[in-house]
C-alpha atoms as a PDB file:
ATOM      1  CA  UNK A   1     -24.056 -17.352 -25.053  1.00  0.00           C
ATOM      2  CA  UNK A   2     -23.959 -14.474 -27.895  1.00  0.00           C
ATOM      3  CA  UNK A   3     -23.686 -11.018 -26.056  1.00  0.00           C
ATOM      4  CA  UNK A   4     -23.104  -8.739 -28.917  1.00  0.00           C
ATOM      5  CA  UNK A   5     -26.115  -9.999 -31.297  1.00  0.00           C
ATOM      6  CA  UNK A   6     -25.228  -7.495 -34.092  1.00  0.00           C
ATOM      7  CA  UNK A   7     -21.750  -8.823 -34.948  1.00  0.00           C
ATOM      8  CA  UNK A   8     -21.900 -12.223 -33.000  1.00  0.00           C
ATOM      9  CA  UNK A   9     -19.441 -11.393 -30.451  1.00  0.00           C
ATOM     10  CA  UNK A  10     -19.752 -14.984 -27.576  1.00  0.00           C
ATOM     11  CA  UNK A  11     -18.988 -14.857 -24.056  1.00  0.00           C
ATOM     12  CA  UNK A  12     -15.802 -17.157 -25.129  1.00  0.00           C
ATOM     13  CA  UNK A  13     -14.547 -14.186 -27.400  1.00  0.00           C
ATOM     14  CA  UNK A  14     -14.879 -11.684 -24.014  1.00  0.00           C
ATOM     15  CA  UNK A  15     -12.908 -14.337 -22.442  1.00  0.00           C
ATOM     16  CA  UNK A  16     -10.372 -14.609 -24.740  1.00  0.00           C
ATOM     17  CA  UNK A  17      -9.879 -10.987 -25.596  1.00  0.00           C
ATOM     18  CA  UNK A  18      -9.867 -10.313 -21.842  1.00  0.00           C
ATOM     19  CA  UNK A  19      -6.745 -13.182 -21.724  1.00  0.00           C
ATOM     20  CA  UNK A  20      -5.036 -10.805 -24.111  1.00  0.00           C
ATOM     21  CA  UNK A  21      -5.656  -8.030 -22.328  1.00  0.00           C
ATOM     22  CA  UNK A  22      -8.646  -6.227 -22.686  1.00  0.00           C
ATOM     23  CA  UNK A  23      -9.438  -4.563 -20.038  1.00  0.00           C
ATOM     24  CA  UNK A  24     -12.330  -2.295 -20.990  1.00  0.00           C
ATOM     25  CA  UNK A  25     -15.315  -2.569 -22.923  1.00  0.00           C
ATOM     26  CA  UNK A  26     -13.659  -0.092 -24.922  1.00  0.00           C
ATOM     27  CA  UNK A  27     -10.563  -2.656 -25.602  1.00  0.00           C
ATOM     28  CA  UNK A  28     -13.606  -5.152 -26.982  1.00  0.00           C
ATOM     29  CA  UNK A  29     -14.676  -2.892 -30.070  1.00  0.00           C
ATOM     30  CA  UNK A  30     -12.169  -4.830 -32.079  1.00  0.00           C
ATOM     31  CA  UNK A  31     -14.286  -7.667 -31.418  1.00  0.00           C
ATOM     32  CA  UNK A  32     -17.710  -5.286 -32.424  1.00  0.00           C
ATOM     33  CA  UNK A  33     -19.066  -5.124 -29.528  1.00  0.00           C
ATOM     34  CA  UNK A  34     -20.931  -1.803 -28.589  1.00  0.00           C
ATOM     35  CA  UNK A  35     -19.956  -1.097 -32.669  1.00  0.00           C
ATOM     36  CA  UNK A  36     -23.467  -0.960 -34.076  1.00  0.00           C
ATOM     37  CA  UNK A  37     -26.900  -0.959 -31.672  1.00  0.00           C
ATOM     38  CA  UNK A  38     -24.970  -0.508 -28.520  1.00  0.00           C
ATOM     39  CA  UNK A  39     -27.647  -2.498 -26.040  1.00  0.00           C
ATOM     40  CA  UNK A  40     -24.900  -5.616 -25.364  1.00  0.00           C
ATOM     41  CA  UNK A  41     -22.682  -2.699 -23.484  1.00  0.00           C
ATOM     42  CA  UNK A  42     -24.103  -4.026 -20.071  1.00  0.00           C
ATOM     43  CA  UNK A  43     -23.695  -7.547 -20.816  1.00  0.00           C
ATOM     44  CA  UNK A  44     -19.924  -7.488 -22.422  1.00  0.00           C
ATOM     45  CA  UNK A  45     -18.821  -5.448 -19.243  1.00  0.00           C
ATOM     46  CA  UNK A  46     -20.387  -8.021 -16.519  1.00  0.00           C
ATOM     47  CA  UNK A  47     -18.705 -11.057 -18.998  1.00  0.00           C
ATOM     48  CA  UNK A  48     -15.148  -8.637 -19.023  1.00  0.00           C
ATOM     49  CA  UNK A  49     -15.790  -8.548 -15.258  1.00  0.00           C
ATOM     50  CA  UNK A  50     -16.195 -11.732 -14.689  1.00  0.00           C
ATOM     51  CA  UNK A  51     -13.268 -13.056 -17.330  1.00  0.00           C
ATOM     52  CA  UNK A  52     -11.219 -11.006 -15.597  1.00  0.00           C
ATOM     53  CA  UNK A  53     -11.512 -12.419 -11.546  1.00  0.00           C
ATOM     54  CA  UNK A  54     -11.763 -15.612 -13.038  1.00  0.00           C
ATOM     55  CA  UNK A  55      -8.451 -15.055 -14.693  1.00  0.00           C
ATOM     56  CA  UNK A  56      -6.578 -13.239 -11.563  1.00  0.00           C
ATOM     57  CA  UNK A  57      -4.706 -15.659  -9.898  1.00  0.00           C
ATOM     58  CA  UNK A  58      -5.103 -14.953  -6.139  1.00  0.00           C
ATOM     59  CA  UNK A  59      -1.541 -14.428  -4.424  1.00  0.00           C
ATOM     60  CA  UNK A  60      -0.347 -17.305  -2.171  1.00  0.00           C
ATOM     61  CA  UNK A  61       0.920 -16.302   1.206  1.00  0.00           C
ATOM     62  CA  UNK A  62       4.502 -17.997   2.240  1.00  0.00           C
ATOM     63  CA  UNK A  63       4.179 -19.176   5.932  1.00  0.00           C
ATOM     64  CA  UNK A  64       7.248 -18.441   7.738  1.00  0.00           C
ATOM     65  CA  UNK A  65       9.768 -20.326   8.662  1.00  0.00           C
ATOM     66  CA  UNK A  66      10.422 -20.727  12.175  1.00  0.00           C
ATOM     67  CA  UNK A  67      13.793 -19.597  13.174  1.00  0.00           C
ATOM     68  CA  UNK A  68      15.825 -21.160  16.055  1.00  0.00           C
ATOM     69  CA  UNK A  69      16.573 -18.407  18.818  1.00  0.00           C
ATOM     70  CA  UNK A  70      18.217 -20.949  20.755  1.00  0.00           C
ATOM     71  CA  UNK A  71      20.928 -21.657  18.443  1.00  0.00           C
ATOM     72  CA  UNK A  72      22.284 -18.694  19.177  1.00  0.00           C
ATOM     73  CA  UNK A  73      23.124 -19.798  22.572  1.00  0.00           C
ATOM     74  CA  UNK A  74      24.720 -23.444  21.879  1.00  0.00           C
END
């Protein structure tokens, strides 16, 4: 879907800028967006938002390992 009619700026080019590390809308003016009419502002920060949950990779908790307390007493 084209978010940034004026200089034909596609959700895939949010996504991909926000995989190189944009961050802000500001960091997508490279790409033109917000450049010219300024009405796809809205849209290219809810498709930044959303590129960038989809791209955090959520943290995977270790389980412990169980430790022998009886050992100690062998």
């Amino acid at each position: 879907m084209y978010v940034c009619i004026c200089n034909a700026v596609t959700e895939k080019d949010i996504h991909h800028a926000a995989a190189n590390g944009a961050r802000r809308v500001r960091d997508l003016r490279v790409l033109g967006v917000t450049a010219d009419c300024g009405k796809c502002a809205c849209a290219a920060k809810c498709c930044l938002d959303q590129a960038l949950t989809s791209t955090v990779n959520p943290v995977r908790r270790q389980t412990p390992t169980p430790t022998r307390h009886m050992e100690a007493f062998a």
